[in-house]
Structure formats: structure tokens, C-alpha cells
Protein backbone atom coordinates (compact mmCIF):
# COMPACT_ATOMS: atom_id res chain seq x y z
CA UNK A 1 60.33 138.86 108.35
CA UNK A 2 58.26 136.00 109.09
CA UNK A 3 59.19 132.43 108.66
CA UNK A 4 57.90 128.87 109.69
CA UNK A 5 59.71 126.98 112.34
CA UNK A 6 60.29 123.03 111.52
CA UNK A 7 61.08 122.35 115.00
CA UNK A 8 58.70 124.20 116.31
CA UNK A 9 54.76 124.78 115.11
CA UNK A 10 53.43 127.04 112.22
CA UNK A 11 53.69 130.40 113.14
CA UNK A 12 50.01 130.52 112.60
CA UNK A 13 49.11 127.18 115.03
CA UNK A 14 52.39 128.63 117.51
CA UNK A 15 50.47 132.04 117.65
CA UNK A 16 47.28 130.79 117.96
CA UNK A 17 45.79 132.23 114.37
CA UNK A 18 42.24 132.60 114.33
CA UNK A 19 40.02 134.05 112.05
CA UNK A 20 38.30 137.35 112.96
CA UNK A 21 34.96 137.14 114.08
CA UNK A 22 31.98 139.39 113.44
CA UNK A 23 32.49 140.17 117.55
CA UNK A 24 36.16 140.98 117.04
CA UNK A 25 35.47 143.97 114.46
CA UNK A 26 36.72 147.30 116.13
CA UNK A 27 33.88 149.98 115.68
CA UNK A 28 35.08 152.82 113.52
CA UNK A 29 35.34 156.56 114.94
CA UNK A 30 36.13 159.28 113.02
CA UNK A 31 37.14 162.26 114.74
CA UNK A 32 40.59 163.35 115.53
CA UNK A 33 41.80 162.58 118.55
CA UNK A 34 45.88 163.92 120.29
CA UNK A 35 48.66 162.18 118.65
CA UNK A 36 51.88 162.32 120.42
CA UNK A 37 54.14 161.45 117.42
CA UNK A 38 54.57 163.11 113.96
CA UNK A 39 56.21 160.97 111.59
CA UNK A 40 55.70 156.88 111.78
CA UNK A 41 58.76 154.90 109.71
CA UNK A 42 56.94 151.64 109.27
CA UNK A 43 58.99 148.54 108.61
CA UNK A 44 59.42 145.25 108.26
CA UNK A 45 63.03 143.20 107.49
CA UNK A 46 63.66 140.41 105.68
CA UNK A 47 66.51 138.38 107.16
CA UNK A 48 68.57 134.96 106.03
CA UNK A 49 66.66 131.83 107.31
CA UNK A 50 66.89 127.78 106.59
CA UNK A 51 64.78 125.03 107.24
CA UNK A 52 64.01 124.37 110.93
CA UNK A 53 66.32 127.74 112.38
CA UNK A 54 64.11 129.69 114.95
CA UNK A 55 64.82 133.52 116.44
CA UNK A 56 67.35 132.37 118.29
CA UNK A 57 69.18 131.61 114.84
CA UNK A 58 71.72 134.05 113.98
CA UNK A 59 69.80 135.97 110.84
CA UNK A 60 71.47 138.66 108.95
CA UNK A 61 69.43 140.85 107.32
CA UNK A 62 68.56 141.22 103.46
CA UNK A 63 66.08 143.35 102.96
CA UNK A 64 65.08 146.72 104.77
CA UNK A 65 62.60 148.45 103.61
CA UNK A 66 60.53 151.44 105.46
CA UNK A 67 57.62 153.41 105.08
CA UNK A 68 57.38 157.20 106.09
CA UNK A 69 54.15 158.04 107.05
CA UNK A 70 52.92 161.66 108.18
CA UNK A 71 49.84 163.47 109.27
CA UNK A 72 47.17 164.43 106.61
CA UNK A 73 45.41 166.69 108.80
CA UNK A 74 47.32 167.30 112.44
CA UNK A 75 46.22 170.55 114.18
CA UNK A 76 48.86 172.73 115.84
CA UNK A 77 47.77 171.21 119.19
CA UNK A 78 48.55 167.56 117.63
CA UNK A 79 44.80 166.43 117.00
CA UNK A 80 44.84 164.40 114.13
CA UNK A 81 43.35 161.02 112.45
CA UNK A 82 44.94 160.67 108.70
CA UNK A 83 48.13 159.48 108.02
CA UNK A 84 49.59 158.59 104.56
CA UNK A 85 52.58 157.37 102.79
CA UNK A 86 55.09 160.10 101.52
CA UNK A 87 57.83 158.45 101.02
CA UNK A 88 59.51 154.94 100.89
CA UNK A 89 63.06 153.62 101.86
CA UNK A 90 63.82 150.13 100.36
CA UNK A 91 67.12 148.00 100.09
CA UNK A 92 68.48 144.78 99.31
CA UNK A 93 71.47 144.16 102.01
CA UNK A 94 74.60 141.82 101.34
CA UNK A 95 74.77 139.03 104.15
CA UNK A 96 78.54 138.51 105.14
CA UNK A 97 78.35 135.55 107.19
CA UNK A 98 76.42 133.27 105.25
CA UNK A 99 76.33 134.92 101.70
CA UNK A 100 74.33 132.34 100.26
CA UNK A 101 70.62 132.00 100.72
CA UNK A 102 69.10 128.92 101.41
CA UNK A 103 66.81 127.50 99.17
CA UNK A 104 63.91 128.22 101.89
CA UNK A 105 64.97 131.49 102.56
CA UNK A 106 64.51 132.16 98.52
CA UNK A 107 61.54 130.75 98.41
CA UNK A 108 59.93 132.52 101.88
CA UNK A 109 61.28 135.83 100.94
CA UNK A 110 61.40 136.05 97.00
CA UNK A 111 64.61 137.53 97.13
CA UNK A 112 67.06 135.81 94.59
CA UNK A 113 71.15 135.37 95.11
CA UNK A 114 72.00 137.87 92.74
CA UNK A 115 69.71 140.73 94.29
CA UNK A 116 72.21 140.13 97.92
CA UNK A 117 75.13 139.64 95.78
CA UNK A 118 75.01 143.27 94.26
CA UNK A 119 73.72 144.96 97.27
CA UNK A 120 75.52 146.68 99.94
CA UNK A 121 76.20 145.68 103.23
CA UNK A 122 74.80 146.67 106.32
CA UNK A 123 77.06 149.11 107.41
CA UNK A 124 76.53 151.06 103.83
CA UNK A 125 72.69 150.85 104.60
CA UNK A 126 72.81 152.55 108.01
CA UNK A 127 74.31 155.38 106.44
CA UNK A 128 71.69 155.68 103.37
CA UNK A 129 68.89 155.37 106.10
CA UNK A 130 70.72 158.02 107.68
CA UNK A 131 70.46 160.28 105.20
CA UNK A 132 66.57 159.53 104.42
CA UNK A 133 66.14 160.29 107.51
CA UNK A 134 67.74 163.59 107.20
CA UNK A 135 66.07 164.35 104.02
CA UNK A 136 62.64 164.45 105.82
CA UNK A 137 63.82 166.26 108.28
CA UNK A 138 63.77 164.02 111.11
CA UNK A 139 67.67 163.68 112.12
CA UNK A 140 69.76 166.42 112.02
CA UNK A 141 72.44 165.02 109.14
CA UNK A 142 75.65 166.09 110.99
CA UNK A 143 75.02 165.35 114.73
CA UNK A 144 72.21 162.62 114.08
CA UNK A 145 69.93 164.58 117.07
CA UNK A 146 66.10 164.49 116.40
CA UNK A 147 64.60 167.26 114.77
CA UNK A 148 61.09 165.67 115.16
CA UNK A 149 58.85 162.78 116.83
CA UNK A 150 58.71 160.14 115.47
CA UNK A 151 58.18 156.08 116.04
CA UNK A 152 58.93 152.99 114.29
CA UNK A 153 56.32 150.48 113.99
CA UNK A 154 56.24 146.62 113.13
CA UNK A 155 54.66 143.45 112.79
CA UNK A 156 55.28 142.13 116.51
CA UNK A 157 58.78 143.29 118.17
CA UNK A 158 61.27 141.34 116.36
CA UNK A 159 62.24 143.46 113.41
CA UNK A 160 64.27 146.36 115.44
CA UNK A 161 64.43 144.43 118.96
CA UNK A 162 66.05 141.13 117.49
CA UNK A 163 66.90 141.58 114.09
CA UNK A 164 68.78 144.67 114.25
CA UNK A 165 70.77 143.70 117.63
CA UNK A 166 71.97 141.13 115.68
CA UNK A 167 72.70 142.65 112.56
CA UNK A 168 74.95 145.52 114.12
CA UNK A 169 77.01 142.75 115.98
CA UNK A 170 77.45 140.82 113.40
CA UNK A 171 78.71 143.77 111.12
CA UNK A 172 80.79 145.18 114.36
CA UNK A 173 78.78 148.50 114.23
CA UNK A 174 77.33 150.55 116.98
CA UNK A 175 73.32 150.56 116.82
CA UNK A 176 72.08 154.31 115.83
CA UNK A 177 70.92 155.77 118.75
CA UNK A 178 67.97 157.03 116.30
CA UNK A 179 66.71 153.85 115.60
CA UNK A 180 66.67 153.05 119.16
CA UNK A 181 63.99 156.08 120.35
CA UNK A 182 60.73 154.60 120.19
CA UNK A 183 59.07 151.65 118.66
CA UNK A 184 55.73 150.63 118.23
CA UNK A 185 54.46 146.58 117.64
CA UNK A 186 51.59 147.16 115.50
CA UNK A 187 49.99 143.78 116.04
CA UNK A 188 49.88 144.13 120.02
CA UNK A 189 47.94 147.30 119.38
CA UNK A 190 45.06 145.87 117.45
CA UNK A 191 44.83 143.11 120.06
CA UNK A 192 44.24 145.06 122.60
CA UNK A 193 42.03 147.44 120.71
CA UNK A 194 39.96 143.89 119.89
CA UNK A 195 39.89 143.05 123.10
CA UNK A 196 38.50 146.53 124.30
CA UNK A 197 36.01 146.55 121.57
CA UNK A 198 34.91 143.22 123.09
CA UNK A 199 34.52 144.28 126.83
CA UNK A 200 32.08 146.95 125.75
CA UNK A 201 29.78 144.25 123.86
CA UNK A 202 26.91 142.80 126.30
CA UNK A 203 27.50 139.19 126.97
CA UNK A 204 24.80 136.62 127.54
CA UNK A 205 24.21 133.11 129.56
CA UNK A 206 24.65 131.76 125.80
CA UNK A 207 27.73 133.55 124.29
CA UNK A 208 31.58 133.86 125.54
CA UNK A 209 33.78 135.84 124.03
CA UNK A 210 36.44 133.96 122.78
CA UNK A 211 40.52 134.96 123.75
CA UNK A 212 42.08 137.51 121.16
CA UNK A 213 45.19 135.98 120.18
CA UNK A 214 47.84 137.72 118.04
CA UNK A 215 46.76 138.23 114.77
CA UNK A 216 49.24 138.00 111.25
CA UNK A 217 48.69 140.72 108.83
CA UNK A 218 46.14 139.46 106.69
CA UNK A 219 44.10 138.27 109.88
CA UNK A 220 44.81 142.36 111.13
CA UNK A 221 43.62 143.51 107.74
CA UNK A 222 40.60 141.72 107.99
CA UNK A 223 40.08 142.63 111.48
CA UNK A 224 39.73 145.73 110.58
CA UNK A 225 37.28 145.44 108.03
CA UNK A 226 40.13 146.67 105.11
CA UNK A 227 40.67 144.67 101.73
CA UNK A 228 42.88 141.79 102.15
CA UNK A 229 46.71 141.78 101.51
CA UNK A 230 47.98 143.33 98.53
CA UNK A 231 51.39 142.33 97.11
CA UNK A 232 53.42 139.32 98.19
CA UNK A 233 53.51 137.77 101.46
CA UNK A 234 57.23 137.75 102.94
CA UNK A 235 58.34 140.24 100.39
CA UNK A 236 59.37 143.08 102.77
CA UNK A 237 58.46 146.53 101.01
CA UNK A 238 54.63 144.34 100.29
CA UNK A 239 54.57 143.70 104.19
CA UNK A 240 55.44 147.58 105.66
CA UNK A 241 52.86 148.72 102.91
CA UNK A 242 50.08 146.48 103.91
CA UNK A 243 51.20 147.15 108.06
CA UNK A 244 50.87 151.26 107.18
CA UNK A 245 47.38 150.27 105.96
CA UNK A 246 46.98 148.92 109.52
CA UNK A 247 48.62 151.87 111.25
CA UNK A 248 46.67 154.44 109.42
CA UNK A 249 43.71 152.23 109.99
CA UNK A 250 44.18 152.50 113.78
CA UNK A 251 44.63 156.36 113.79
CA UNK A 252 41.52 156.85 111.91
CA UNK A 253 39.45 154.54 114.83
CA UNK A 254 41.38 156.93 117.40
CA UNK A 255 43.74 155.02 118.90
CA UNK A 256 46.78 156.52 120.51
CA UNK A 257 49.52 155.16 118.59
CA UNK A 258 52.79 155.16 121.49
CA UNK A 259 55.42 152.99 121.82
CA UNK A 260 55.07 150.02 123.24
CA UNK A 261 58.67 147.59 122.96
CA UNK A 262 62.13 148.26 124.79
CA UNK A 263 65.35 147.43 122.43
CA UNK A 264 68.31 146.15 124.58
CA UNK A 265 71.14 147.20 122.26
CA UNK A 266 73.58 145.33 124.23
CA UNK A 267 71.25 142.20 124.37
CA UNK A 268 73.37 139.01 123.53
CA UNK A 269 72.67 135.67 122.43
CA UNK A 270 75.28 132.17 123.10
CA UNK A 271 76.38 132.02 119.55
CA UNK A 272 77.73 135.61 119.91
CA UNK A 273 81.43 135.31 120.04
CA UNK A 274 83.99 138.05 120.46
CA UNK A 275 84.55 141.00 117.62
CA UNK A 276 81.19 139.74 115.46
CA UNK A 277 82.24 135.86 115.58
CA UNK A 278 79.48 133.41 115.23
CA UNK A 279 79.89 130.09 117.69
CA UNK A 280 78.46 127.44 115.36
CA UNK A 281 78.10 125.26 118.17
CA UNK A 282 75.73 127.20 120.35
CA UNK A 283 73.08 126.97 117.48
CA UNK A 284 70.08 125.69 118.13
């Protein structure tokens, strides 16, 4: 989920959007190289939002939507460089503190009133994810212990570090230790890899290369030399496709993909009260 602050700038001025340069394209490489990790669940959540709220805002989520991505090609000794799409989890989720969008958030998001209104809630989600999970082998169904490696990966580190946390206090349930293992922020990978592709370029008297800010998808995409977004913007099934594009992207260049952002599952915020209450007044 992404979402303009009013108090605050644009979150392409506040994270200093540019657009990619010829100097910040990352030179393809094509052969395999050792990949850690064997499955990739690529999301990215849509949560409840209004006019002028920030993260700090209490957002429950709305729409979770993942993408299962595997090795085309891995070798026994975990060289690889394709991934692809096998699968896709998607949901609508019921908010239960504030059940009615805003007008913004509707707008933002594309997701209508009547879409959250016959969806379940969170804690009914958890246990469908669950059993995806199990389906592709990747959690045993019973004890919920891995049976395989695997990451999730997101637009910057707010969808399982922030959005989550929040989400399983506000519905008074315990976070899945399985969706705690190991996540990955796609976006601060392909800054660094732009950054490293610019060290190894010869600078002159003349030229300077410029800072590599973080980048929004479409800026990524384009980065990376791949056709622009496809879908819609904000719509959250549109935005794990497009990120997969990215991820798969990245493995094909040779770039270790490893987690890279800690979740605090027991992280707390001022408006959290006791038992899931929300303190209005410690709102920014």
C-alpha cells in the first residue's frame, strides 16, 4: 500500500523520486549464480487510509494479495537465475475498526465498500494463507514448521514490518511465526544494485554521479530497462505482480536475493490501547 501524505510531502517529492538515468541502468548478466532461498511470496497490502493520516495512523488491512514465485531452473547445489509465478493468493479483508472506507482510501486503492463488506476478516485470512502455504508445500499444515526456504519480499519494509504488527493487534491475534522468517524490501535492493553499477562506471572532471534515491515501482521497472507498469497503480494483486517482475528481474542480473528487514512483532505504537483498543487521542 502506498498513499500520499497531506501533512507531509508526496511520497514521490518525500522519497526523493527521480527518474532513472541512462547511468543508473544495471548491466544485465545472465548466468546463474547460488540462491539461498527457494520459494519468494511476493506481496504487497492494501490497508484503510484518509486524507492527511501517515504510517503512524492505525491502518487495518483490506487487501492481501501474494505472489508465489519458484525457480525455473535451480541446480541441486542452488545455482539458479529464473524465477516465475506459479501461483497467486489474493483477498479482500473486512476492517473492524473503521468498517467504512474513506472516500480517499476508495479512490487510492480501487477497492469499493461492498468488496470489505463481504469479505472476511483478518483472523479468517491468516488461516486461508495458512493453508496456501501448506498447499505448496512450504508449512507443514498441522504444526506450521517450514518445510522449505523461503522469503517474503515488498515494496520498501512496511507491508509485513508495519502493516501486519498492526493488523494482528488490532484483531487480538498472535503474528504467525511463518510470516515472521525472512523478508526481503525489494526497492532497497535495486538501490544498492544502482549504486554498485555506478561505482564501476569511470567518472570524469565533467560528470558526478548523482545520489540513488529510493525508487517507486514504475521508476524500478524502468530502472531496469522492463516495460512500464501493467495493471492499476494501488490495486494490490497489480502491485505484487509488477514487484515479481522486479524480483525475477534482479535474479536474472545475479543478485543474491536475502533478507534484508527485521519485524518486531511486539513493536507498539501510542494509540495502541489494551486488548486491541485504539486511543483516538494519540492520533496524529
Amino acid at each position: 500500500m502506498r498513499y500520499t501524505y497531506q501533512s507531509h510531502p508526496s511520497k514521490k517529492k518525500r522519497r526523493g523520486f527521480v527518474e532513472p538515468a541512462q547511468s543508473q541502468e544495471i548491466p544485465p548478466e545472465p548466468s546463474m549464480t547460488r540462491q539461498p532461498y527457494e520459494v519468494f511470496l511476493v506481496l504487497d497490502i492494501e490497508g484503510t487510509c484518509d486524507q492527511g493520516t501517515n504510517f503512524n495512523y492505525p491502518n487495518e488491512i483490506i487487501e492481501f494479495p501474494v505472489c508465489l514465485m519458484r525457480w525455473k531452473n535451480r541446480t541441486n547445489d542452488d545455482f539458479c537465475s529464473e524465477l516465475e509465478v506459479v501461483d497467486e493468493f489474493r483477498t479482500y479483508v473486512k476492517p473492524q475498526w473503521r468498517p467504512t472506507l474513506s472516500k480517499f482510501c476508495t479512490e487510492l486503492t480501487g477497492i469499493t465498500q461492498a468488496q470489505v463488506d463481504d469479505a472476511p476478516l483478518f483472523p479468517d485470512v491468516l488461516v486461508d494463507l495458512k493453508k496456501f502455504l501448506a498447499k505448496h508445500g512450504l508449512i507443514d499444515e498441522e504444526s506450521s514448521e517450514p518445510l522449505a526456504r523461503f522469503c517474503w519480499c515488498s515494496d520498501g519494509p512496511f507491508d509485513v514490518r508495519d502493516f501486519v504488527v498492526k493488523q494482528c493487534f488490532i484483531s487480538q491475534v498472535k503474528m504467525p511465526q511463518w510470516i515472521q522468517y525472512h523478508v526481503l524490501d525489494v526497492r532497497k535492493v535495486v538501490r544498492r544494485a544502482l549504486q554498485s553499477a555506478q561505482t564501476k562506471q569511470p567518472s570524469t572532471r565533467e560528470s558526478k554521479s548523482p545520489t540513488i534515491r529510493p525508487l517507486n515501482i514504475s521508476a524500478q521497472l524502468q530502472a531496469l530497462e522492463l516495460q512500464g507498469f501493467e495493471g492499476r497503480q494501488h490495486c494490490g494483486i497489480d502491485d505484487s505482480r509488477n514487484i515479481a517482475r522486479i524480483v525475477a528481474e534482479l535474479a536474472r542480473r545475479r543478485i543474491c536475493l536475502m533478507p534484508n528487514t527485521a519485524i518486531r512483532p511486539g513493536r507498539r505504537w501510542r494509540w495502541m490501547g489494551k486488548h486491541g483498543q485504539i486511543l483516538e487521542e494519540y492520533l496524529d
